[in-house]
Protein backbone atom coordinates (compact mmCIF):
# COMPACT_ATOMS: atom_id res chain seq x y z
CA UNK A 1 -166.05 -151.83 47.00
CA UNK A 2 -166.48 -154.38 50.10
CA UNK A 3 -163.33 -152.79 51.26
CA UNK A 4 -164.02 -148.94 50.99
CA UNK A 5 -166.98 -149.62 52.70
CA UNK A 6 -165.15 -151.43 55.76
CA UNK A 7 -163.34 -148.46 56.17
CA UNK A 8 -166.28 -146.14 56.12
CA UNK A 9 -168.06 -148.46 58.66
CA UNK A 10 -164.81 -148.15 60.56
CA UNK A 11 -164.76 -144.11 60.26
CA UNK A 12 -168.17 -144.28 61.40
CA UNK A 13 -167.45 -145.73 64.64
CA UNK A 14 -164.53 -144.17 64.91
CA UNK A 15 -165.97 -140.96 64.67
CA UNK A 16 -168.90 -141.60 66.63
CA UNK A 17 -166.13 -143.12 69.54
CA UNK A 18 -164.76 -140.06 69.71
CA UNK A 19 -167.86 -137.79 69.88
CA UNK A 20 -168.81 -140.04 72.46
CA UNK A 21 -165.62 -139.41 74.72
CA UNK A 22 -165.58 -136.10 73.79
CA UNK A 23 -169.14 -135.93 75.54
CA UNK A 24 -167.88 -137.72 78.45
CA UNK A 25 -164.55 -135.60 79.39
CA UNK A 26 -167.10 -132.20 78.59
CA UNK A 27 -169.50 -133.62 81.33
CA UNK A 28 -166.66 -134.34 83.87
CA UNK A 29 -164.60 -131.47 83.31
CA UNK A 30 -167.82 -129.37 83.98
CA UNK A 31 -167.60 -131.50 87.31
CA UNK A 32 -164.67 -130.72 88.23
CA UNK A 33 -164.38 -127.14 87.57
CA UNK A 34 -168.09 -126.77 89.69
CA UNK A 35 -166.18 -129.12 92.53
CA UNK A 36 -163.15 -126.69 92.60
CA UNK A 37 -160.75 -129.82 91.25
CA UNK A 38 -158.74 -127.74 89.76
CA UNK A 39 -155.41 -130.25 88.83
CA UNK A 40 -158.21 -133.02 87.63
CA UNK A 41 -160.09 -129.80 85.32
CA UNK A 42 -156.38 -129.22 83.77
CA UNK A 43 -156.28 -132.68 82.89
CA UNK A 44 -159.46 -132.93 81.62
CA UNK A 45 -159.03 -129.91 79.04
CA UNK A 46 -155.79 -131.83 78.26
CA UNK A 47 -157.01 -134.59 77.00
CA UNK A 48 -160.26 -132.68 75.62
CA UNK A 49 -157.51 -130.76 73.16
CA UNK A 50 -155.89 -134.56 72.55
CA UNK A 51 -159.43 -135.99 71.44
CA UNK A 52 -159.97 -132.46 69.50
CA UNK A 53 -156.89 -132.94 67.64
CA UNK A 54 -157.18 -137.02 66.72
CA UNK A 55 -161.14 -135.76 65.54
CA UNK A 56 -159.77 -133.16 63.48
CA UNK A 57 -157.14 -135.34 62.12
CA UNK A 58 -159.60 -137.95 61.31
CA UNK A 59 -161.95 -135.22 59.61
CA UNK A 60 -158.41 -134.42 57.18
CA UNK A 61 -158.08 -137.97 56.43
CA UNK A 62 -161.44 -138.52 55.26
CA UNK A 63 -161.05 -135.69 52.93
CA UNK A 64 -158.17 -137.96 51.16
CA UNK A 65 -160.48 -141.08 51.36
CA UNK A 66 -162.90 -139.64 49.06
């Protein structure tokens, strides 16, 4: 038990680390598309889709942890 609920502690933060920089690359690629950057706005959606993906693979594996 002590260990399945270290690793629900650790998908907690996990999940909540990625919401987090999820929340931070939304608020500066809204910057940067209102500040015409366009090359730093195609990065930013970039690694938006990259975060998207590792929180969607996360979400799969949880469905196996239970």
């Amino acid at each position: 038990m002590i260990t399945q609920d270290c690793v629900d502690v650790n998908s907690v933060e996990t999940d909540e680390s990625l919401r987090r920089q999820i929340e931070i690359k939304t608020t500066q690629l809204e910057i940067a598309r209102h500040s015409n950057m366009r090359l730093v706005a195609e990065t930013l959606k970039q690694q938006l889709d990259e975060l998207d993906k590792n929180r969607n693979f996360n979400a799969l594996m949880t469905l196996f942890d239970d």
